[in-house]
PDBML (XML) file of the C-alpha atoms, coordinates in Angstrom:
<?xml version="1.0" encoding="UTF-8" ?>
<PDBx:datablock datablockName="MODEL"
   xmlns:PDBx="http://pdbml.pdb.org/schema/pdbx-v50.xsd"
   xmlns:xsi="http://www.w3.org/2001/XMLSchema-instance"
   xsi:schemaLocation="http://pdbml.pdb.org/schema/pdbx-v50.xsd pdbx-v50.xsd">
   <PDBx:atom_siteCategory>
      <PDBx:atom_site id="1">
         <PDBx:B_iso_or_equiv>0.00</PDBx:B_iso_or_equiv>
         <PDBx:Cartn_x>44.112</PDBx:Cartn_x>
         <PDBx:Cartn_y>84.956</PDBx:Cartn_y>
         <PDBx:Cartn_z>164.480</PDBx:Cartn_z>
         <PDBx:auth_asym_id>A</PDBx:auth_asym_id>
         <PDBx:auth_atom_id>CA</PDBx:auth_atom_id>
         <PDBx:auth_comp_id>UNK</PDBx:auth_comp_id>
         <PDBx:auth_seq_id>1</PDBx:auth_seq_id>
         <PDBx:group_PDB>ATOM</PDBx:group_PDB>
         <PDBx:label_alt_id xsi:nil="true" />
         <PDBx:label_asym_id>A</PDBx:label_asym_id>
         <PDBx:label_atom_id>CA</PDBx:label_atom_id>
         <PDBx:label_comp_id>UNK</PDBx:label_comp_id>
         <PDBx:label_entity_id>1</PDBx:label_entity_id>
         <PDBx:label_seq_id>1</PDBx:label_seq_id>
         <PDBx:occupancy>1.00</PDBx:occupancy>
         <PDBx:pdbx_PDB_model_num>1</PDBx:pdbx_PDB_model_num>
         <PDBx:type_symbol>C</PDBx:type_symbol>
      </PDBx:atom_site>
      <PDBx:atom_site id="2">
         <PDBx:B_iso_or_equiv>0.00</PDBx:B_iso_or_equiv>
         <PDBx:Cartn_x>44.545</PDBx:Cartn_x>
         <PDBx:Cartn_y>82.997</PDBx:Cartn_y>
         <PDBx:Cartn_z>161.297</PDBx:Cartn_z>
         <PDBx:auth_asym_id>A</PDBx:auth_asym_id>
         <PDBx:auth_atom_id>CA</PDBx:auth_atom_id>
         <PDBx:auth_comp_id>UNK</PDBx:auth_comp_id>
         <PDBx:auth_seq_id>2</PDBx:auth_seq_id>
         <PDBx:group_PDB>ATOM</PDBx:group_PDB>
         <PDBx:label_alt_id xsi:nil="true" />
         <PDBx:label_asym_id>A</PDBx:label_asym_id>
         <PDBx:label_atom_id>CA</PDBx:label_atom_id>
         <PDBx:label_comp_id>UNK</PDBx:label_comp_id>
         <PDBx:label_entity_id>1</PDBx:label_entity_id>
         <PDBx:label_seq_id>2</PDBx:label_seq_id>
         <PDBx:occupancy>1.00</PDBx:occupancy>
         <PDBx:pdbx_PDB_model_num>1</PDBx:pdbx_PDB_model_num>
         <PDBx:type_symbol>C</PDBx:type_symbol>
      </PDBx:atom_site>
      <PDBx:atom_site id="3">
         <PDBx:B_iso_or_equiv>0.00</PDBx:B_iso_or_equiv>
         <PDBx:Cartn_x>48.051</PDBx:Cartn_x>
         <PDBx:Cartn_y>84.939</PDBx:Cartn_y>
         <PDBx:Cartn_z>160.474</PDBx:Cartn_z>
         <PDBx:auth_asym_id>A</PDBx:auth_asym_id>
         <PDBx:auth_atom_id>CA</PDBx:auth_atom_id>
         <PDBx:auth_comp_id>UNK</PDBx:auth_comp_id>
         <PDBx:auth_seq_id>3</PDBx:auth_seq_id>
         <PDBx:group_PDB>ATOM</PDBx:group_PDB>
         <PDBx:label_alt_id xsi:nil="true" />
         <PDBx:label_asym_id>A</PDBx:label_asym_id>
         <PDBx:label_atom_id>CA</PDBx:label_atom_id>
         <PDBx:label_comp_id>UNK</PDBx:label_comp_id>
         <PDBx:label_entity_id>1</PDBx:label_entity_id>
         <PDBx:label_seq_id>3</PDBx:label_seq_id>
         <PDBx:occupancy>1.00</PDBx:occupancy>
         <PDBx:pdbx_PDB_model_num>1</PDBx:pdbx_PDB_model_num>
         <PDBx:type_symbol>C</PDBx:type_symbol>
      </PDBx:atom_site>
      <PDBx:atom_site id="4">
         <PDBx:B_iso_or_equiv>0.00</PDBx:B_iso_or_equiv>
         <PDBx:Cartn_x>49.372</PDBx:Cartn_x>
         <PDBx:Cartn_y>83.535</PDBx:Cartn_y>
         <PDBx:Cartn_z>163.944</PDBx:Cartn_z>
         <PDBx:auth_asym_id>A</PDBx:auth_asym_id>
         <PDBx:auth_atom_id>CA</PDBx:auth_atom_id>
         <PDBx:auth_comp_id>UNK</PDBx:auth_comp_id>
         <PDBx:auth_seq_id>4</PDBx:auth_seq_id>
         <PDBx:group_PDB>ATOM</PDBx:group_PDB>
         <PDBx:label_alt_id xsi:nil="true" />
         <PDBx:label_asym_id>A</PDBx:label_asym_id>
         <PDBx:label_atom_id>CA</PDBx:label_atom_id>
         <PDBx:label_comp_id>UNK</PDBx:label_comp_id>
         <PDBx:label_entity_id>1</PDBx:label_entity_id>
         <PDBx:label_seq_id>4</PDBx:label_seq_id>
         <PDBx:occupancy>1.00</PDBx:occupancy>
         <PDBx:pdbx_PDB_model_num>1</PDBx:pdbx_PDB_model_num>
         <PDBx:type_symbol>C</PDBx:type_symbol>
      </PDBx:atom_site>
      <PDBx:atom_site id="5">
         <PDBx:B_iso_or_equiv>0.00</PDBx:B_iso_or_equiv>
         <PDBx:Cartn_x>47.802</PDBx:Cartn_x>
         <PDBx:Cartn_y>80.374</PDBx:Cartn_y>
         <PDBx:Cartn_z>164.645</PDBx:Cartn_z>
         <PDBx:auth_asym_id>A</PDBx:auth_asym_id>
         <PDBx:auth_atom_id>CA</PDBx:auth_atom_id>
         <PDBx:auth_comp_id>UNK</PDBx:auth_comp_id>
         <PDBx:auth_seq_id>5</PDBx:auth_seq_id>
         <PDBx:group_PDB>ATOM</PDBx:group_PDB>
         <PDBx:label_alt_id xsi:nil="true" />
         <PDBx:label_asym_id>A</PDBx:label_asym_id>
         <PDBx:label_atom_id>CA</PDBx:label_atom_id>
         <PDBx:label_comp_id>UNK</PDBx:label_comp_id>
         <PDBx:label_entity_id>1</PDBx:label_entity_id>
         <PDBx:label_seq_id>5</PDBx:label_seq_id>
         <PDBx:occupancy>1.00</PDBx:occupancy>
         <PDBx:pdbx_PDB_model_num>1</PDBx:pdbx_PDB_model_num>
         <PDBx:type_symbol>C</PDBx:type_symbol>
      </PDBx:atom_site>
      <PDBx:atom_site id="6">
         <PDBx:B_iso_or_equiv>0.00</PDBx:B_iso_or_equiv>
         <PDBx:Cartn_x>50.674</PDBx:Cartn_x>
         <PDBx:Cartn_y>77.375</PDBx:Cartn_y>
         <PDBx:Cartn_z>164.315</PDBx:Cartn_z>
         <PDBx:auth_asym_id>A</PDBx:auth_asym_id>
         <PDBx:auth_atom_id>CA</PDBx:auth_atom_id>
         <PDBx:auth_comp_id>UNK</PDBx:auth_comp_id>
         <PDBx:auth_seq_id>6</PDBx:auth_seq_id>
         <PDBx:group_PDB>ATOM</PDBx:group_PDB>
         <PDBx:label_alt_id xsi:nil="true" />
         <PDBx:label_asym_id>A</PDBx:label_asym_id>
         <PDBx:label_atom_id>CA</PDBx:label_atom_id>
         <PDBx:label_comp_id>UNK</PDBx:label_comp_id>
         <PDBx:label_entity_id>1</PDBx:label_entity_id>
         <PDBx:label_seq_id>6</PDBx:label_seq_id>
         <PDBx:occupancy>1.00</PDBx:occupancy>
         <PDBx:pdbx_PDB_model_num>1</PDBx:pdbx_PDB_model_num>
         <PDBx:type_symbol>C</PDBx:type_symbol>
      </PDBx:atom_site>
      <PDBx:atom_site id="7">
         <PDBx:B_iso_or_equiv>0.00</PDBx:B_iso_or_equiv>
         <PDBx:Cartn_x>52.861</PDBx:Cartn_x>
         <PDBx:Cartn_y>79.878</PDBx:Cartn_y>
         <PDBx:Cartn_z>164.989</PDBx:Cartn_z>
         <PDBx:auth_asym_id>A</PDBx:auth_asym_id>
         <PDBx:auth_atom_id>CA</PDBx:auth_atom_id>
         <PDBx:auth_comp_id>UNK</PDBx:auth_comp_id>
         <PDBx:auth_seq_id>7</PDBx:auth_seq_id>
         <PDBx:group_PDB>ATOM</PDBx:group_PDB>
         <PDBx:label_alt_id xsi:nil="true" />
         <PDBx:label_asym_id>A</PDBx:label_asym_id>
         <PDBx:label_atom_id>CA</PDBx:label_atom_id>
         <PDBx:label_comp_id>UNK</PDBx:label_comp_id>
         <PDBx:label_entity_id>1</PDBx:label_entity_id>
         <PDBx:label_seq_id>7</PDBx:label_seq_id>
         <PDBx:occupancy>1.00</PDBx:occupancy>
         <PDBx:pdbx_PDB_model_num>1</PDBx:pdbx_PDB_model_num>
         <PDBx:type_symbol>C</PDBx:type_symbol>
      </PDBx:atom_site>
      <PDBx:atom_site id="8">
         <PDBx:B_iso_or_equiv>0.00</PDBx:B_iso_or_equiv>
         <PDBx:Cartn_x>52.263</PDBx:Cartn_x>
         <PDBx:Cartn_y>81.842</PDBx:Cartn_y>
         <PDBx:Cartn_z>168.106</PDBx:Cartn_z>
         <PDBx:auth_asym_id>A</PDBx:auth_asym_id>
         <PDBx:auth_atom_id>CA</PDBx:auth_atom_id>
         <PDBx:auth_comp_id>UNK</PDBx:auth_comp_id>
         <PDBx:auth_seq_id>8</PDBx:auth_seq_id>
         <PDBx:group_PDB>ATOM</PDBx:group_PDB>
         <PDBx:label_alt_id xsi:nil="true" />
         <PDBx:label_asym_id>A</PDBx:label_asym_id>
         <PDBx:label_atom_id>CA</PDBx:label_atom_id>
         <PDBx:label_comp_id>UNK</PDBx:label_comp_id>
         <PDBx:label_entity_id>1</PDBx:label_entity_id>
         <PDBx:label_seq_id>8</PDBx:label_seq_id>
         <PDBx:occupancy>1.00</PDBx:occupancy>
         <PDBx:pdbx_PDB_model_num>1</PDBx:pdbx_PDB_model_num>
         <PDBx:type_symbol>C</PDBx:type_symbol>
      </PDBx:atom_site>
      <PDBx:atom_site id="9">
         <PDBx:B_iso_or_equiv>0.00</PDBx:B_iso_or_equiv>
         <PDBx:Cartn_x>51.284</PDBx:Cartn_x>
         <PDBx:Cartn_y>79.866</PDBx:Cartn_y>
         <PDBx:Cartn_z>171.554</PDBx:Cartn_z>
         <PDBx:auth_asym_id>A</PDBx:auth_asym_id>
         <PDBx:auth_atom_id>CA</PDBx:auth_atom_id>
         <PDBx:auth_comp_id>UNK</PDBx:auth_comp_id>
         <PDBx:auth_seq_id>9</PDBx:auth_seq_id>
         <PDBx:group_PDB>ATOM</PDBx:group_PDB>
         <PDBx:label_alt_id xsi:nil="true" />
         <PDBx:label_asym_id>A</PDBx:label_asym_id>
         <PDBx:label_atom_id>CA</PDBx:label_atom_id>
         <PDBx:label_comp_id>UNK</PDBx:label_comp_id>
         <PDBx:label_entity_id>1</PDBx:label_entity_id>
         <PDBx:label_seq_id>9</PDBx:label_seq_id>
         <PDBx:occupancy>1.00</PDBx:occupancy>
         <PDBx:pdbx_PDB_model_num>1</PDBx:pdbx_PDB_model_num>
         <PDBx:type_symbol>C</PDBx:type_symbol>
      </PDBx:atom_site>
      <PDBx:atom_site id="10">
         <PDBx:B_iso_or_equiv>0.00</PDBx:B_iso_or_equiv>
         <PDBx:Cartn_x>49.352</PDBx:Cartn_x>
         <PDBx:Cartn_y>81.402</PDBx:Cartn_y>
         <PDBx:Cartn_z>174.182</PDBx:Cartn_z>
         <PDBx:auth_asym_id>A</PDBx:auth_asym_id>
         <PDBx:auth_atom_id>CA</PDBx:auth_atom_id>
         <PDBx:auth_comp_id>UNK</PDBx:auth_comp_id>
         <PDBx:auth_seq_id>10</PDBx:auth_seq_id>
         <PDBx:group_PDB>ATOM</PDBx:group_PDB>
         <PDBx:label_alt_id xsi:nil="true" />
         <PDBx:label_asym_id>A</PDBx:label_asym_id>
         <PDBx:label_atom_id>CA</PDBx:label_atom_id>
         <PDBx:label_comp_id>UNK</PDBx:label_comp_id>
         <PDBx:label_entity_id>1</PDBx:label_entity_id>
         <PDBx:label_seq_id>10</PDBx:label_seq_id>
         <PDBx:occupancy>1.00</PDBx:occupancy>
         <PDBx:pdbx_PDB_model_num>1</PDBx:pdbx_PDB_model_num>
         <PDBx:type_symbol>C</PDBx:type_symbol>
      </PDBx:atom_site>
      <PDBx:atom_site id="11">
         <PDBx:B_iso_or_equiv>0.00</PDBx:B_iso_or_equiv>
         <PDBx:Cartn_x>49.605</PDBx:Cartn_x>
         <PDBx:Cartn_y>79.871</PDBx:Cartn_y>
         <PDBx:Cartn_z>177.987</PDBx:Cartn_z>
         <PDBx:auth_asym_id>A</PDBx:auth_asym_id>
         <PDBx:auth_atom_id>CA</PDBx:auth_atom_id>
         <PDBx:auth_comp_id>UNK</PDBx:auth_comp_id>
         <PDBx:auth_seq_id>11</PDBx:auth_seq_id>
         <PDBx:group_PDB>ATOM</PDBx:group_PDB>
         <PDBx:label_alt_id xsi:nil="true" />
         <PDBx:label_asym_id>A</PDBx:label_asym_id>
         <PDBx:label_atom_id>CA</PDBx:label_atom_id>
         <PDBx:label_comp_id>UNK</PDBx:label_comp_id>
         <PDBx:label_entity_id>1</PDBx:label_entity_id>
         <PDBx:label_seq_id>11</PDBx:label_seq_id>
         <PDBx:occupancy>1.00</PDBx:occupancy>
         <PDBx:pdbx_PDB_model_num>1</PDBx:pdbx_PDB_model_num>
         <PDBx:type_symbol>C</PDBx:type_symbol>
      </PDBx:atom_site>
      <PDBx:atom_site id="12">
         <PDBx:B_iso_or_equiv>0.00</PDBx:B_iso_or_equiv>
         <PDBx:Cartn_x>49.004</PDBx:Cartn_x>
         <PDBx:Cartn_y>81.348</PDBx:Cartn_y>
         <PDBx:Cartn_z>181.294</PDBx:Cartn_z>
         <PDBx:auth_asym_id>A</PDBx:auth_asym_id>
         <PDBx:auth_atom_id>CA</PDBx:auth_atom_id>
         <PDBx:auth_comp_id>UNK</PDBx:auth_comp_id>
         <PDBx:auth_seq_id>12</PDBx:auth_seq_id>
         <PDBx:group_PDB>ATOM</PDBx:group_PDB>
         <PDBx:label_alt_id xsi:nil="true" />
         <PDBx:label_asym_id>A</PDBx:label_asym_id>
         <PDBx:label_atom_id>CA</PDBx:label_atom_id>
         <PDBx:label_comp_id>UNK</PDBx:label_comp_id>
         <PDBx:label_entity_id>1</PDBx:label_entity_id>
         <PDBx:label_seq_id>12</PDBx:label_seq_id>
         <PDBx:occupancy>1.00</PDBx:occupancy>
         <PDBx:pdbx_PDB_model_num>1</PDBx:pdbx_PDB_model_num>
         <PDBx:type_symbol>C</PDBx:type_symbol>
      </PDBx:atom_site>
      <PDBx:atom_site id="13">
         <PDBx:B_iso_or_equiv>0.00</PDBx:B_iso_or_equiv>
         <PDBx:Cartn_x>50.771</PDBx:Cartn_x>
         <PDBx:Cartn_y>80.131</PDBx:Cartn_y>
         <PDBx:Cartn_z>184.732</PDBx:Cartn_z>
         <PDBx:auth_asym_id>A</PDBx:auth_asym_id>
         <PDBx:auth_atom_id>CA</PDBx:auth_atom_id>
         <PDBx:auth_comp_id>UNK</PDBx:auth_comp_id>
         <PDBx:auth_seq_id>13</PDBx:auth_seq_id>
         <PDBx:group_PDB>ATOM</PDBx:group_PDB>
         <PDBx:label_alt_id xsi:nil="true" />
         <PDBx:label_asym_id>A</PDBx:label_asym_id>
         <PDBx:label_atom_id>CA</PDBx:label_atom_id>
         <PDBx:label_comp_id>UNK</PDBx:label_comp_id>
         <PDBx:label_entity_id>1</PDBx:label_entity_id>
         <PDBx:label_seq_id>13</PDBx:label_seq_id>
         <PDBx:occupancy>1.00</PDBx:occupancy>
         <PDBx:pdbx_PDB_model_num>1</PDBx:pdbx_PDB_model_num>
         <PDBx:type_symbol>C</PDBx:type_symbol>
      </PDBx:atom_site>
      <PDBx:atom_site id="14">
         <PDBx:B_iso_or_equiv>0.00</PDBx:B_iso_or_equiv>
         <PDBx:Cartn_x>48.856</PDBx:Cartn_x>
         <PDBx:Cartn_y>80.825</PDBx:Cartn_y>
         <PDBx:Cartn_z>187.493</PDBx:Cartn_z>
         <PDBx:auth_asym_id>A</PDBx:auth_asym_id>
         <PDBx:auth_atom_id>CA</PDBx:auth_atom_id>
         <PDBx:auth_comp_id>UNK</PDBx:auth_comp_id>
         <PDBx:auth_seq_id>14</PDBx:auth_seq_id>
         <PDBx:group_PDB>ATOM</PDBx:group_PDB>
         <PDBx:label_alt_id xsi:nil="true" />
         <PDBx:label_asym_id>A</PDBx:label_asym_id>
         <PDBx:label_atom_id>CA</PDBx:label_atom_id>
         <PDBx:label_comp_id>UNK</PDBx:label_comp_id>
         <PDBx:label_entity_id>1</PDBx:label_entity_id>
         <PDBx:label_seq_id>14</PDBx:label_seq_id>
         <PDBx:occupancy>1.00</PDBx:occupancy>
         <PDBx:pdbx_PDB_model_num>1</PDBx:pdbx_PDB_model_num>
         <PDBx:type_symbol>C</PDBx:type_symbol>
      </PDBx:atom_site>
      <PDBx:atom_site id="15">
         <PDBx:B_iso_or_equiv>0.00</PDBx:B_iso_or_equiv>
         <PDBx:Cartn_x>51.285</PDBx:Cartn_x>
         <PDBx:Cartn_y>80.927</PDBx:Cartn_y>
         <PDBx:Cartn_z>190.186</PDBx:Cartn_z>
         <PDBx:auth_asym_id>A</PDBx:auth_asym_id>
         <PDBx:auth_atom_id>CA</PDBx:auth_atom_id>
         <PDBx:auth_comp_id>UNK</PDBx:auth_comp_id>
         <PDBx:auth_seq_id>15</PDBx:auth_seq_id>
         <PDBx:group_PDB>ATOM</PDBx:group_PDB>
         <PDBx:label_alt_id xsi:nil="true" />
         <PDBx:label_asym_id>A</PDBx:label_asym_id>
         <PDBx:label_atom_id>CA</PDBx:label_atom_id>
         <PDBx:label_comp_id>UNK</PDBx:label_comp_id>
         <PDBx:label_entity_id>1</PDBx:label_entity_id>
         <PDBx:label_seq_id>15</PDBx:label_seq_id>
         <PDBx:occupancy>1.00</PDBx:occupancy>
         <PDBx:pdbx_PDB_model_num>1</PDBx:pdbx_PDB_model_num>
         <PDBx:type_symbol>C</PDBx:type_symbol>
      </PDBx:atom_site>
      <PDBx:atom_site id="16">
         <PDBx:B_iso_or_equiv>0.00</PDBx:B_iso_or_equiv>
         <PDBx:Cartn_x>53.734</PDBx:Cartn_x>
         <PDBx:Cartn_y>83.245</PDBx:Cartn_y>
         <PDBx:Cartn_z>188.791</PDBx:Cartn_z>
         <PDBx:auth_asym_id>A</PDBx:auth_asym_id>
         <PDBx:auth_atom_id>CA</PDBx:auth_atom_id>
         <PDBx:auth_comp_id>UNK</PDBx:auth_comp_id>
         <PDBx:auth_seq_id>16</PDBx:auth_seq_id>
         <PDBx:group_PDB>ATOM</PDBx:group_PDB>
         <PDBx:label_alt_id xsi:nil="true" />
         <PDBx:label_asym_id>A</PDBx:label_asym_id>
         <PDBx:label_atom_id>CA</PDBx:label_atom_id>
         <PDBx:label_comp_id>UNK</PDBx:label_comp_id>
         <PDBx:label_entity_id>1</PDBx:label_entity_id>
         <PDBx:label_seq_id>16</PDBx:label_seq_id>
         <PDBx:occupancy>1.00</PDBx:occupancy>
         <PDBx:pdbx_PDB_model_num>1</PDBx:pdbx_PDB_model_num>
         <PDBx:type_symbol>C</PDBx:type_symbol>
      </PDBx:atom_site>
      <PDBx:atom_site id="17">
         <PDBx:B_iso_or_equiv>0.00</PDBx:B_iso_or_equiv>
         <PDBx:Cartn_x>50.832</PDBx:Cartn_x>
         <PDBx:Cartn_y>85.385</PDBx:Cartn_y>
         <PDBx:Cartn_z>187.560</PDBx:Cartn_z>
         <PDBx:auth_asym_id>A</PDBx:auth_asym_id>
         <PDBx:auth_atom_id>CA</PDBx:auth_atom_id>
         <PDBx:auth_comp_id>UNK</PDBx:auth_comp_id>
         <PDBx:auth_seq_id>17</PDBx:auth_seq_id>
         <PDBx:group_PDB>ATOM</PDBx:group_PDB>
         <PDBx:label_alt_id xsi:nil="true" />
         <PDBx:label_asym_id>A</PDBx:label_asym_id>
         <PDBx:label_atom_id>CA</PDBx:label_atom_id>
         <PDBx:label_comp_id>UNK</PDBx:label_comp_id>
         <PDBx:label_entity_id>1</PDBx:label_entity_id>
         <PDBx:label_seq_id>17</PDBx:label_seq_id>
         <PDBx:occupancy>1.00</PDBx:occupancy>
         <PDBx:pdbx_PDB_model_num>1</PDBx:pdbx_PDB_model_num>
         <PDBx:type_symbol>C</PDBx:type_symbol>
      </PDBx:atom_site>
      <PDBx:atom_site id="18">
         <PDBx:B_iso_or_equiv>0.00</PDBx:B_iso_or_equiv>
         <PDBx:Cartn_x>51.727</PDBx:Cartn_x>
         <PDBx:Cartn_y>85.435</PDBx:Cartn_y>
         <PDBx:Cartn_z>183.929</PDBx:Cartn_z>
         <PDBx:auth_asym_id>A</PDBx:auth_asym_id>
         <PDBx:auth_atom_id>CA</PDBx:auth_atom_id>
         <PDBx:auth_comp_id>UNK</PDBx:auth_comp_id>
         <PDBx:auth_seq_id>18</PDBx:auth_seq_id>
         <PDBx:group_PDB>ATOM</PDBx:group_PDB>
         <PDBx:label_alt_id xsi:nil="true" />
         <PDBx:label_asym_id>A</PDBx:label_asym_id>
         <PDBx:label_atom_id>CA</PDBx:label_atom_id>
         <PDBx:label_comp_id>UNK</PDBx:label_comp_id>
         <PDBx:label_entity_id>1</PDBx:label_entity_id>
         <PDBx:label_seq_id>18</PDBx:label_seq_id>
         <PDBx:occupancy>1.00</PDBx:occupancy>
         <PDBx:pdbx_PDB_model_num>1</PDBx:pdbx_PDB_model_num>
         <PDBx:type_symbol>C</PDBx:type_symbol>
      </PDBx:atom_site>
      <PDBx:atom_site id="19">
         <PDBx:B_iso_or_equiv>0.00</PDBx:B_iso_or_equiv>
         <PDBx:Cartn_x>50.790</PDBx:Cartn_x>
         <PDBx:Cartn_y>85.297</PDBx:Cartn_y>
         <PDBx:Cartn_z>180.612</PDBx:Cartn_z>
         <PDBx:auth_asym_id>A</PDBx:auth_asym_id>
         <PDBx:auth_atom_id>CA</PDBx:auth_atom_id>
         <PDBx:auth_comp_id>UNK</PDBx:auth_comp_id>
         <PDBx:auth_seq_id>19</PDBx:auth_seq_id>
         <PDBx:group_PDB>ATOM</PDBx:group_PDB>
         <PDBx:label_alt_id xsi:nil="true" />
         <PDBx:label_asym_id>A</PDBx:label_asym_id>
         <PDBx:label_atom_id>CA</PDBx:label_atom_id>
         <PDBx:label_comp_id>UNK</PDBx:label_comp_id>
         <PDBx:label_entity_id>1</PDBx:label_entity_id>
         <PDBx:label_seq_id>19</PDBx:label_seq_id>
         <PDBx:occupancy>1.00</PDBx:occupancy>
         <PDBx:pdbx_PDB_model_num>1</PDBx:pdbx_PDB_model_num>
         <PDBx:type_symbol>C</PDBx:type_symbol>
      </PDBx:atom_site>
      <PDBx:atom_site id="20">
         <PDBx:B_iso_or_equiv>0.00</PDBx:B_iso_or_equiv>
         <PDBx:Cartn_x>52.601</PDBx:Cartn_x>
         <PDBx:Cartn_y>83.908</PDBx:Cartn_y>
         <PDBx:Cartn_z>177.668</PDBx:Cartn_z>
         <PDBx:auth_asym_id>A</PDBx:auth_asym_id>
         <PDBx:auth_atom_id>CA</PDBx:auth_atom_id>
         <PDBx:auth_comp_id>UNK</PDBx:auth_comp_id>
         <PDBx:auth_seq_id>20</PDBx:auth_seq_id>
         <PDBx:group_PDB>ATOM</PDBx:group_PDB>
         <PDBx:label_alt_id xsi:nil="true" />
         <PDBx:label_asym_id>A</PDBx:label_asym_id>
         <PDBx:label_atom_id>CA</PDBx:label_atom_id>
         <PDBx:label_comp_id>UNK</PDBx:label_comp_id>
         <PDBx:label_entity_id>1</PDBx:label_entity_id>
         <PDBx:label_seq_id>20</PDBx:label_seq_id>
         <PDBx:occupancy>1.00</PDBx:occupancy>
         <PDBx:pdbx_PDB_model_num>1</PDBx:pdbx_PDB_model_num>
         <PDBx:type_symbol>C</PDBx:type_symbol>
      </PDBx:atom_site>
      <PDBx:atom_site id="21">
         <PDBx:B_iso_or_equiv>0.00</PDBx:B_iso_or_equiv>
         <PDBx:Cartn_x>52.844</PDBx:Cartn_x>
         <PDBx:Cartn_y>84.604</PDBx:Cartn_y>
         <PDBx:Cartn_z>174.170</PDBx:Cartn_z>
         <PDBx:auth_asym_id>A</PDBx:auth_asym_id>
         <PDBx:auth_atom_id>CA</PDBx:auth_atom_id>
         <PDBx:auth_comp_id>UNK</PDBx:auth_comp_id>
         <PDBx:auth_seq_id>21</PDBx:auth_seq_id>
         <PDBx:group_PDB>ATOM</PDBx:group_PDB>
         <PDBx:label_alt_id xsi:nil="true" />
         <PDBx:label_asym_id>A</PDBx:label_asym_id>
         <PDBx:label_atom_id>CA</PDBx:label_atom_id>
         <PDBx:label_comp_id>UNK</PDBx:label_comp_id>
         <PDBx:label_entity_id>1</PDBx:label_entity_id>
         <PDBx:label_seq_id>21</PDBx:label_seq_id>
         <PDBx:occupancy>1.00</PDBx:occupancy>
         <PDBx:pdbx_PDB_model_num>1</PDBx:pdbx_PDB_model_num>
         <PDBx:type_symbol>C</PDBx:type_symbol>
      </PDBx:atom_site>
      <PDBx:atom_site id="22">
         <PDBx:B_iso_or_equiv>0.00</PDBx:B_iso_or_equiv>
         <PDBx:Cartn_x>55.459</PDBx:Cartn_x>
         <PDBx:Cartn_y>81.993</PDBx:Cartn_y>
         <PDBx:Cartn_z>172.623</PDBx:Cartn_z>
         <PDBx:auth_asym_id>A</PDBx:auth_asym_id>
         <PDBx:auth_atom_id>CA</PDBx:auth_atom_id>
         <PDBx:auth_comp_id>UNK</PDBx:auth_comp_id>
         <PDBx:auth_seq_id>22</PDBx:auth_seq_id>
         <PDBx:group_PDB>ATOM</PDBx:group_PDB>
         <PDBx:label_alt_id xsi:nil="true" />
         <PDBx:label_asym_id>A</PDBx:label_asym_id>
         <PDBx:label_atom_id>CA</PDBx:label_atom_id>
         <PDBx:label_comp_id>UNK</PDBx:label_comp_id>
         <PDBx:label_entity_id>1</PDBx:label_entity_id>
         <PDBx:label_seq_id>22</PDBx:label_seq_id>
         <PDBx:occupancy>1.00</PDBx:occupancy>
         <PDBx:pdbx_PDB_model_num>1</PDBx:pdbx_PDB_model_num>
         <PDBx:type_symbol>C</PDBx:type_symbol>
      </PDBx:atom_site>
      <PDBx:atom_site id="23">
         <PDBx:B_iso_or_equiv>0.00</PDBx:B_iso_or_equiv>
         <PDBx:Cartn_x>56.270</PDBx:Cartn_x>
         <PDBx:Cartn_y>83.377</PDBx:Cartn_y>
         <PDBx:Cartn_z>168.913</PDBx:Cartn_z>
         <PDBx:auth_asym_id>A</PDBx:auth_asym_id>
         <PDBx:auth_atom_id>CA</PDBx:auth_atom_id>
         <PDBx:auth_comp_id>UNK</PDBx:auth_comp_id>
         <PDBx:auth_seq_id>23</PDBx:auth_seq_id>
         <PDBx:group_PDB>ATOM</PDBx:group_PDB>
         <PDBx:label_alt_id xsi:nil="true" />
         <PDBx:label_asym_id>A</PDBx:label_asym_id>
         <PDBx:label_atom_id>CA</PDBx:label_atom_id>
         <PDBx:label_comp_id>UNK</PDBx:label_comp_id>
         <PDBx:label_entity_id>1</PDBx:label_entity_id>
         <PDBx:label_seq_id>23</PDBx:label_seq_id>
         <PDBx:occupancy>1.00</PDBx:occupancy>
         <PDBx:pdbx_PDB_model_num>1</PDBx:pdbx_PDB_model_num>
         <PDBx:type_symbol>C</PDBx:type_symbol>
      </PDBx:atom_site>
      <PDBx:atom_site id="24">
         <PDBx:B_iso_or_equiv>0.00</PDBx:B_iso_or_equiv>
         <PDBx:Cartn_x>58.288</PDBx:Cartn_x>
         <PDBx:Cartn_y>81.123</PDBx:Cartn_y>
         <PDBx:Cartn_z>166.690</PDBx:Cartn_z>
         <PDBx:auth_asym_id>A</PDBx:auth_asym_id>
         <PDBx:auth_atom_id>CA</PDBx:auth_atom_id>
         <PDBx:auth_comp_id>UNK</PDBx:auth_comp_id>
         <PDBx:auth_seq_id>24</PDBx:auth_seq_id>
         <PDBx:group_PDB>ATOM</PDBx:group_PDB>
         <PDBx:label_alt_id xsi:nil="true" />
         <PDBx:label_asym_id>A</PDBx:label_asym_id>
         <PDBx:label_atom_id>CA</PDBx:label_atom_id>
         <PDBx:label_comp_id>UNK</PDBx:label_comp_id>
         <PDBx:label_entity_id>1</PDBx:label_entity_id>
         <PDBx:label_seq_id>24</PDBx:label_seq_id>
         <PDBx:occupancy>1.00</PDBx:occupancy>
         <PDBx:pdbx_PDB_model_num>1</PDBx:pdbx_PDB_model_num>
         <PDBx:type_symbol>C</PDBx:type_symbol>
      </PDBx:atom_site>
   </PDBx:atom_siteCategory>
</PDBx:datablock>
C-alpha cells in the first residue's frame, strides 16, 4: 500500500515457515 511502501518490508523464509513484516 502506498502509506507503507519504503517503509514496511515483506519477506517469507521457507524453512522456518514464516512470514515477515519488517516495519521501520
Amino acid at each position: 500500500k502506498g502509506a507503507v511502501r519504503g517503509r514496511f518490508t515483506i519477506s517469507r523464509d521457507i524453512a522456518k515457515n514464516t512470514v515477515y513484516l519488517q516495519m521501520n
